[in-house]
Protein backbone atom coordinates (compact mmCIF):
# COMPACT_ATOMS: atom_id res chain seq x y z
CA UNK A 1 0.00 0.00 0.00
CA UNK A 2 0.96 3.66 -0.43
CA UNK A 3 -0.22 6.78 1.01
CA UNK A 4 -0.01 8.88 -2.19
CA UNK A 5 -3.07 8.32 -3.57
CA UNK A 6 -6.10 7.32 -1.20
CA UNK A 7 -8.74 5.37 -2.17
CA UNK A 8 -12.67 5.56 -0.56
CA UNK A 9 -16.09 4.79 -1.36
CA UNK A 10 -19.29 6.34 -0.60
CA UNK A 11 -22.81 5.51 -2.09
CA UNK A 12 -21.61 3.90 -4.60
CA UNK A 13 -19.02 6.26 -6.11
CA UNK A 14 -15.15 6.17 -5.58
CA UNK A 15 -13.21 8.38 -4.22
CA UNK A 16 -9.70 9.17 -5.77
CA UNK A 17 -7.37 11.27 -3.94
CA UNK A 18 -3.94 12.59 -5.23
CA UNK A 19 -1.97 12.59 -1.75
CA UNK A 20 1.66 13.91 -2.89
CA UNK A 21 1.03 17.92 -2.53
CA UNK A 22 4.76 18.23 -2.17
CA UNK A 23 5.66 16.98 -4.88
CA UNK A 24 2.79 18.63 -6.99
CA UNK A 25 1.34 15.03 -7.21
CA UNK A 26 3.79 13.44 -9.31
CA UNK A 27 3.46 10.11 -11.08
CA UNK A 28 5.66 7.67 -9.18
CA UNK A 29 5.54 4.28 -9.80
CA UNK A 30 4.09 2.94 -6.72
CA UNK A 31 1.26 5.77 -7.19
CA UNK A 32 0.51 4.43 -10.91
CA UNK A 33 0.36 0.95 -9.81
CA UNK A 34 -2.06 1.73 -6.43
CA UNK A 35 -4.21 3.89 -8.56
CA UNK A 36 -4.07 0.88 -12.02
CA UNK A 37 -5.01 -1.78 -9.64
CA UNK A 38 -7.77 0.59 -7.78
CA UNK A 39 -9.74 1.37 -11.07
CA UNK A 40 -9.45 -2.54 -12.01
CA UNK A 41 -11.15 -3.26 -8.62
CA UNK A 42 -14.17 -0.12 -9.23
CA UNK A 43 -14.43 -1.48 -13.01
CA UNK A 44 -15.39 -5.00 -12.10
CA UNK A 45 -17.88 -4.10 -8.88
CA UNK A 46 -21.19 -3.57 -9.33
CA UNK A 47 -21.37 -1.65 -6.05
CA UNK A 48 -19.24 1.34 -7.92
CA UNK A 49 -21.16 3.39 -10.38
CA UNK A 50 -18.84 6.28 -10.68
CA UNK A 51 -15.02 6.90 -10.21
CA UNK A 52 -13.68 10.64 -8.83
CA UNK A 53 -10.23 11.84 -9.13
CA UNK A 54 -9.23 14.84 -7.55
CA UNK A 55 -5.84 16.39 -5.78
CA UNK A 56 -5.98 16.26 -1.89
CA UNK A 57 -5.32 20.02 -1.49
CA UNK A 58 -2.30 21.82 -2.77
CA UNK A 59 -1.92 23.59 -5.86
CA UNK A 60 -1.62 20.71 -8.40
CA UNK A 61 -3.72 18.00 -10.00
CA UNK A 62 -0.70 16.53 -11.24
CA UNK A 63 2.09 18.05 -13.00
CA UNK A 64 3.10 14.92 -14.00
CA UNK A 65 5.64 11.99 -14.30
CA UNK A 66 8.70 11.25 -11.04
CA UNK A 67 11.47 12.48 -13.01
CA UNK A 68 13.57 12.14 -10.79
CA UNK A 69 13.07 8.38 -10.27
CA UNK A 70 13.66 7.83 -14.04
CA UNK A 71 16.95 10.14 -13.47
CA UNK A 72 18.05 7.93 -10.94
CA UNK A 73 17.62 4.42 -12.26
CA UNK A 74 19.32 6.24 -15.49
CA UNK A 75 20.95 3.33 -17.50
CA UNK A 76 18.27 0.20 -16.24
CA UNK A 77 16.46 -0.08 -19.02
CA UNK A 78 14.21 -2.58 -17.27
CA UNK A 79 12.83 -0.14 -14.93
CA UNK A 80 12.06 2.51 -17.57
CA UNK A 81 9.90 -0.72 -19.47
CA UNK A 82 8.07 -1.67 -16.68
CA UNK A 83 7.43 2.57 -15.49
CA UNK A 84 6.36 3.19 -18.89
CA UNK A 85 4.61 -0.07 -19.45
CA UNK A 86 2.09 0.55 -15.98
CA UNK A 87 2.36 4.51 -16.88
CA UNK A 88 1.17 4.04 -20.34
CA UNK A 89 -1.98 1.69 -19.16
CA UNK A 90 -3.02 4.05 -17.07
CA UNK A 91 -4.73 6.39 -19.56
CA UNK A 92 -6.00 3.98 -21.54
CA UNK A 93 -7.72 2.34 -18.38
CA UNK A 94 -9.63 6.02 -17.43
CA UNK A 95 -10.45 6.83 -21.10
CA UNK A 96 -12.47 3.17 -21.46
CA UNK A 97 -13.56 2.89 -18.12
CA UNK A 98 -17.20 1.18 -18.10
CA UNK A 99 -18.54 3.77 -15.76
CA UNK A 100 -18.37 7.52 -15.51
CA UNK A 101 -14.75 8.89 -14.66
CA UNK A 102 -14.38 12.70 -13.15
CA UNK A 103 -11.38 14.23 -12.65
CA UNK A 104 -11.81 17.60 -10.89
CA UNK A 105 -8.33 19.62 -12.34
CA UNK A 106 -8.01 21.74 -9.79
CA UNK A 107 -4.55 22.93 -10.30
CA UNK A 108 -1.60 22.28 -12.43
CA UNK A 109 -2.30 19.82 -14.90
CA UNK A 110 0.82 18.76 -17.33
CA UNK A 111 2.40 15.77 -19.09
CA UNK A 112 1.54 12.20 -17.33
CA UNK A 113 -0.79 14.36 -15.29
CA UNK A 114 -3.48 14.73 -18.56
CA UNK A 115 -3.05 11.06 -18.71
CA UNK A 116 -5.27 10.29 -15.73
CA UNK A 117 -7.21 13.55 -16.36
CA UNK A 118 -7.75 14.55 -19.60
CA UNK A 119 -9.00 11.10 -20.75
CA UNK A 120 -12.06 10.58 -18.20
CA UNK A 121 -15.54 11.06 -19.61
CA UNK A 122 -16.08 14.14 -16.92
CA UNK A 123 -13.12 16.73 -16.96
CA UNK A 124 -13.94 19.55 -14.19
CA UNK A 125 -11.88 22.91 -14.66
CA UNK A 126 -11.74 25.59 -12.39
CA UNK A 127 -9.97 29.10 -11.94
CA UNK A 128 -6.63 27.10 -10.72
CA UNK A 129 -6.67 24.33 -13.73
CA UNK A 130 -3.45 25.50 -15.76
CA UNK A 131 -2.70 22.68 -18.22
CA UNK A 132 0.32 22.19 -20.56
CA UNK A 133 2.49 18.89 -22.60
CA UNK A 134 5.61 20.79 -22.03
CA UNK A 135 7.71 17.45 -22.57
CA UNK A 136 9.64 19.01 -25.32
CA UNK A 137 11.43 21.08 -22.77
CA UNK A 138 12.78 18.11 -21.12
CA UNK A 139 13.90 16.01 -24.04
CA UNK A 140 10.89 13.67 -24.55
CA UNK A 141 7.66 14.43 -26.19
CA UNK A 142 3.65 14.72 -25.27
CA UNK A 143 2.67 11.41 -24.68
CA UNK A 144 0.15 9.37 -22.47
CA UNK A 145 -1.97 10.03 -25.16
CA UNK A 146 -1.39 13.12 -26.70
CA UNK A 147 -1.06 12.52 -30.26
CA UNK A 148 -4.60 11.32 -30.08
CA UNK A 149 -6.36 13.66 -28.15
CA UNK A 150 -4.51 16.91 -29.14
CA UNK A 151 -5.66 15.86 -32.96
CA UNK A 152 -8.80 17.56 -34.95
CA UNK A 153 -10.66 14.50 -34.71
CA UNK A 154 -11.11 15.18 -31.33
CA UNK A 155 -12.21 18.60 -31.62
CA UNK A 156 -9.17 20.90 -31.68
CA UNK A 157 -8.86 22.99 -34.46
CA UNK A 158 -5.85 22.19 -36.63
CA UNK A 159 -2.66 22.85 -35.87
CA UNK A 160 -3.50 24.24 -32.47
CA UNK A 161 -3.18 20.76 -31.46
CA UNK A 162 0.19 20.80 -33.25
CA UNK A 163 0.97 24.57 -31.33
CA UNK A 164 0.77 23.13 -28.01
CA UNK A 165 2.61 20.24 -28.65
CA UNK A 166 5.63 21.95 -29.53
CA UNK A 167 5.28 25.03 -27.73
CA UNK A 168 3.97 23.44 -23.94
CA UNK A 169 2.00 26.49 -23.97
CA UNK A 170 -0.25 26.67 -20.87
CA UNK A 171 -3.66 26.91 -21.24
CA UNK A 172 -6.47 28.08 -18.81
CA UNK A 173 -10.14 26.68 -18.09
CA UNK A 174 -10.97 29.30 -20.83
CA UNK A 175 -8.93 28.15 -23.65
CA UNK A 176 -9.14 24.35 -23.13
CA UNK A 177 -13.03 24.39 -22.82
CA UNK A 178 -13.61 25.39 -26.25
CA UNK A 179 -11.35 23.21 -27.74
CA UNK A 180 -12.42 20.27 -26.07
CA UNK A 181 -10.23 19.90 -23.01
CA UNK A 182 -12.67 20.10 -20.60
CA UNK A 183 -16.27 19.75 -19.91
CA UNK A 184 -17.44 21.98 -16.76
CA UNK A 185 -15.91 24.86 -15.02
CA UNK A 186 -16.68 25.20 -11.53
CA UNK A 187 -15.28 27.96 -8.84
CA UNK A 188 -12.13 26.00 -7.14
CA UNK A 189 -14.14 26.99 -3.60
CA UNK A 190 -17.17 24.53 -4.63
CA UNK A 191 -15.22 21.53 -5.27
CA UNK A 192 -15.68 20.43 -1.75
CA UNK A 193 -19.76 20.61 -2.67
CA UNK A 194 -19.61 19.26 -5.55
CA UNK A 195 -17.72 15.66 -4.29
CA UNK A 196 -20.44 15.81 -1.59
CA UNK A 197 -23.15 16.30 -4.27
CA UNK A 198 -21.75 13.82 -6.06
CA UNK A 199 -21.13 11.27 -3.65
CA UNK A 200 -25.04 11.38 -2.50
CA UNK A 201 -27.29 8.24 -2.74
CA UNK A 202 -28.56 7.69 -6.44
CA UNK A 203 -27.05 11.36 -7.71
CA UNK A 204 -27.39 12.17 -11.38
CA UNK A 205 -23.70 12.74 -12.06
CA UNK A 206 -24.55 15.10 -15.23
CA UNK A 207 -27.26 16.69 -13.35
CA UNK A 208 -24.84 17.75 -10.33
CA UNK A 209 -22.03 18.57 -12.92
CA UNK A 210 -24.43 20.82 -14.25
CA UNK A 211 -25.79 22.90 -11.27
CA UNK A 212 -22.32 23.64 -10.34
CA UNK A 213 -21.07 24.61 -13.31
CA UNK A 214 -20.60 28.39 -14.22
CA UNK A 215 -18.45 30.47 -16.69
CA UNK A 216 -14.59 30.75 -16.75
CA UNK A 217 -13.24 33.99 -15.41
CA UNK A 218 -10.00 33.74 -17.78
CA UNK A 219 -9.62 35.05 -21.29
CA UNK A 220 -9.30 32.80 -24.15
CA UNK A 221 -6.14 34.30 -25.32
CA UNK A 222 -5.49 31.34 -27.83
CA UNK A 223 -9.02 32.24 -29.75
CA UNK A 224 -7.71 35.79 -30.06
CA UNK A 225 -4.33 34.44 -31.84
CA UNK A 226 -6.09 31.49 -33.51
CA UNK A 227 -5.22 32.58 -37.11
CA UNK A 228 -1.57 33.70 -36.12
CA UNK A 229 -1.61 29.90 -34.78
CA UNK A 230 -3.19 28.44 -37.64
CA UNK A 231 -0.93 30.46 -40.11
CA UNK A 232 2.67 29.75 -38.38
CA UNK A 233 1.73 26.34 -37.24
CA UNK A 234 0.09 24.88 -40.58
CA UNK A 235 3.10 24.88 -42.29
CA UNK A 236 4.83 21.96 -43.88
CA UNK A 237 8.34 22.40 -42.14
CA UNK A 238 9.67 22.54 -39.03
CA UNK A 239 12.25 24.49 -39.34
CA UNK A 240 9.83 27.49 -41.24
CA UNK A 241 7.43 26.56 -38.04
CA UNK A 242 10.00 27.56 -35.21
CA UNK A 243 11.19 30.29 -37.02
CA UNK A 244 9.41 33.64 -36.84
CA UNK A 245 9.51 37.13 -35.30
CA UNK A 246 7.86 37.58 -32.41
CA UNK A 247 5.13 40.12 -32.84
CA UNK A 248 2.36 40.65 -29.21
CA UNK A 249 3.46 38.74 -25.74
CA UNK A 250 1.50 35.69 -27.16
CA UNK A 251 3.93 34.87 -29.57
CA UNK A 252 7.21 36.02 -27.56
CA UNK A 253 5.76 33.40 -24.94
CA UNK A 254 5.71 30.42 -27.69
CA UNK A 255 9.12 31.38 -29.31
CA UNK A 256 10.12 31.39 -25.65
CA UNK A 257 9.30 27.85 -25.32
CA UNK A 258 10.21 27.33 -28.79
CA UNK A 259 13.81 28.10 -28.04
CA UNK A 260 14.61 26.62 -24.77
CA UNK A 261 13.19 23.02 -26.22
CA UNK A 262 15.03 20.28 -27.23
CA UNK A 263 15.00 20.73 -31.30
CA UNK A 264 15.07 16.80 -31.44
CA UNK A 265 12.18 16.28 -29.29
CA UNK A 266 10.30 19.20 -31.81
CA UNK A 267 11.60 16.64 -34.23
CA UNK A 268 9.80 13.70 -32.67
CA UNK A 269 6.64 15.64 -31.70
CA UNK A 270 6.18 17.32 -35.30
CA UNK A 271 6.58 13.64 -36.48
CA UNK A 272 4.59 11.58 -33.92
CA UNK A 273 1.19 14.02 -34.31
CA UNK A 274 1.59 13.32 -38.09
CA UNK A 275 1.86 9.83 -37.83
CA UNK A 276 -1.13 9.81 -34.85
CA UNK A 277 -3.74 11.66 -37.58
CA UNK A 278 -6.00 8.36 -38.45
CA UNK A 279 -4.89 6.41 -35.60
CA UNK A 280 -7.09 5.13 -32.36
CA UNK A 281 -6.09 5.79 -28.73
CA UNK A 282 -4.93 2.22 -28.43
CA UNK A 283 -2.48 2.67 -31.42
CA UNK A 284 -1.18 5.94 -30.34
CA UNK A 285 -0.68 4.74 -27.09
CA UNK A 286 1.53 1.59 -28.30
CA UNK A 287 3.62 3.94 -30.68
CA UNK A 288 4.51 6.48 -27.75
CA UNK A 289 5.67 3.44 -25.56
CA UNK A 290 7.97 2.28 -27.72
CA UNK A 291 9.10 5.99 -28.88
CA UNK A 292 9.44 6.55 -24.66
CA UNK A 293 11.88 3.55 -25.14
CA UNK A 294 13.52 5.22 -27.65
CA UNK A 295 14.20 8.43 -25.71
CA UNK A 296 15.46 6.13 -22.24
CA UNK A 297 18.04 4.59 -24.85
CA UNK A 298 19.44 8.60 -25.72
CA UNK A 299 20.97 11.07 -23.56
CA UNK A 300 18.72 14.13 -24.76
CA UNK A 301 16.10 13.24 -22.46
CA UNK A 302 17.80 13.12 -19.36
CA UNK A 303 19.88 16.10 -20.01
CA UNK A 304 17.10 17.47 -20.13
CA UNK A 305 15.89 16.32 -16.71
CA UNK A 306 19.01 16.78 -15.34
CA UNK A 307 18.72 20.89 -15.99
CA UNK A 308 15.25 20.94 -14.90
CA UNK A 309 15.18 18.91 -12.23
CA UNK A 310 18.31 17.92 -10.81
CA UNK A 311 20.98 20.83 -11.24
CA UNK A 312 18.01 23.24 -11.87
CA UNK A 313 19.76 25.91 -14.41
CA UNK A 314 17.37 25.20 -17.42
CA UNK A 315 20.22 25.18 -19.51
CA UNK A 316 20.31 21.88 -21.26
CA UNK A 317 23.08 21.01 -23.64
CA UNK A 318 20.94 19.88 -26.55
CA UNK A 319 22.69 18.13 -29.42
CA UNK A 320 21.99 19.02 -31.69
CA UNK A 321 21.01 22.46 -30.38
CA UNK A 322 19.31 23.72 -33.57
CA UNK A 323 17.00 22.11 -36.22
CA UNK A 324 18.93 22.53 -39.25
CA UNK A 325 21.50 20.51 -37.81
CA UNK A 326 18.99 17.25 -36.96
CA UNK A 327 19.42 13.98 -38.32
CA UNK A 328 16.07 12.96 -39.34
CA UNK A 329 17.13 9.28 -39.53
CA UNK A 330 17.86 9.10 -35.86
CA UNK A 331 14.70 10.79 -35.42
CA UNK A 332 12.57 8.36 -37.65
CA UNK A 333 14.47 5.67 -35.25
CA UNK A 334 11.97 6.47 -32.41
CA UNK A 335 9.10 5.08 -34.44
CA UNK A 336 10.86 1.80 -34.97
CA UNK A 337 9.26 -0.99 -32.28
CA UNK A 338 12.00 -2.76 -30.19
CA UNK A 339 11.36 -6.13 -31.05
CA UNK A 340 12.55 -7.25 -27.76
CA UNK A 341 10.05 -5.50 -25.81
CA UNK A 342 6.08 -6.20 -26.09
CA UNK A 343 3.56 -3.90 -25.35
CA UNK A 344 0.21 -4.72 -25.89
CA UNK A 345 -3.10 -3.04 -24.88
């Protein structure tokens, strides 16, 4: 057992709680396998008729994946199979979950953290919910899902999907309602209420959604930029994509981003959403495992934990450290499966 997630049930609906605050609720592996083996339990009991996870205070959902644990077992590849292999199961679990899932983001939402979040059936968004796949800046790429539910087919105009991808832009309750993101926005102050309300005898889950939910208090500044996006973004090349003159704070923000990521992982991202267009979660899903594989076999991705996380100067050594200089062989590498190593959803 582990105390950083805690499990309850009332009236028939589970009870999810995020328990590490300190660590803005980060993915570790005993945390993935608790909460894995939890929602296997809820699917299969009648008793359960609807699943909530929420943070237990603090100012995070979850901002996603124990970096630091894949840091330090750097090198055993058997680790990062089986943390990736559990991690990667996750999502799919919530997004076909037989029941209703809510997650109530309230707080920080990025990288592994969408996983568990932005694929349940109810997403709740409040004032706090701040969401972002900022995995470029750290040498990997959006995953747990991402190609698949950043693309138009799920209702994201194109290439926004495609901007915050590369860019790890952060986007309010504002912006990621309208593009599909999110489903209610309730006032971070009434999520106590609404578990309650929720967790009543014989509640109509929609229903209660519903009478909580009010109007975000953000502006949508991605609507207001949306043909600068769909201008810059909907180009052909990568290198013509990244490169542009900033012109409003919007745009310094994403060269910003643009600039401090890892030109490879741009690479891989640019590549994976392509490939992702026509497929299924399950198939996206498979192809980012072994691509996470990929990346634990490299150095760029834990250079680029090691500047974020562990000597904390944000000045990663990318090689190469622009785009014209990529091989795009050794970035086509990352979509090759390693025979050796099966995953199967």
């Amino acid at each position: 057992m582990t105390d950083s997630i805690l499990f309850s049930e009332k009236n028939g609906v589970g009870l999810a709680l995020l328990n590490r605050p300190d660590a803005l609720n980060a993915l570790s592996h005993e945390l993935i396998a608790a909460a894995h083996g939890q929602l296997e339990k809820w699917s299969a009991d009648p008793a359960i008729r609807a699943v909530i996870v929420a943070p237990n205070g603090g100012r995070a959902f979850c901002a996603g994946g124990d970096l630091r644990a894949l840091y330090n077992a750097k090198g055993d590849l058997d680790f990062g199979a089986k943390f990736y292999d559990i991690g990667y199961r996750l999502p799919y679990i919530v997004a076909n979950f037989p029941k209703p899932v809510i997650s109530l983001i309230d707080g920080i939402v990025m990288g592994g953290g969408a996983g568990l979040s932005i694929h349940a059936s109810r997403r709740v968004l409040t004032e706090n919910t701040l969401f972002a796949m900022p995995e470029c800046g750290i040498g990997l790429f959006p995953d747990v899902g991402a190609n698949w539910f950043l693309q138009p087919a799920r209702g994201i105009p194109d290439p926004v999907g495609l901007f915050i991808a590369l860019t790890g832009y952060r986007l309010n309750a504002a912006e990621m309602l309208p593009l599909g993101l999110g489903d209610y926005y309730v006032e971070s102050r009434n999520i106590p209420k609404l578990i309650e309300a929720l967790q009543k005898d014989n509640s109509d889950i929609d229903a209660v959604l519903q009478s909580f939910s009010s109007l975000p208090i953000q502006q949508n500044i991605i609507l207001s930029n949306q043909c600068w996006i769909e201008t810059q973004f909907g180009q052909n090349d990568l290198g013509a994509i990244t490169a542009f003159a900033p012109a409003n704070d919007f745009q310094n923000i994403a060269m910003r981003h643009i600039r401090a990521n890892s030109p490879t992982s741009m690479a891989i991202a640019w590549q994976a959403m392509q490939k992702s267009f026509d497929k299924n979660l399950k198939q996206v899903i498979e192809m980012e495992y072994h691509m996470a594989q990929h990346c634990l076999r490299g150095e760029e991705f834990f250079e680029g934990i090691d500047a974020a996380v562990i000597r904390k100067d944000r000045n990663p050594a990318w090689k190469p450290h622009t785009i014209d200089r990529l091989d795009w062989q050794k970035v086509e590498r990352h979509f090759q499966p390693l025979s050796h190593l099966r995953f199967f959803l």
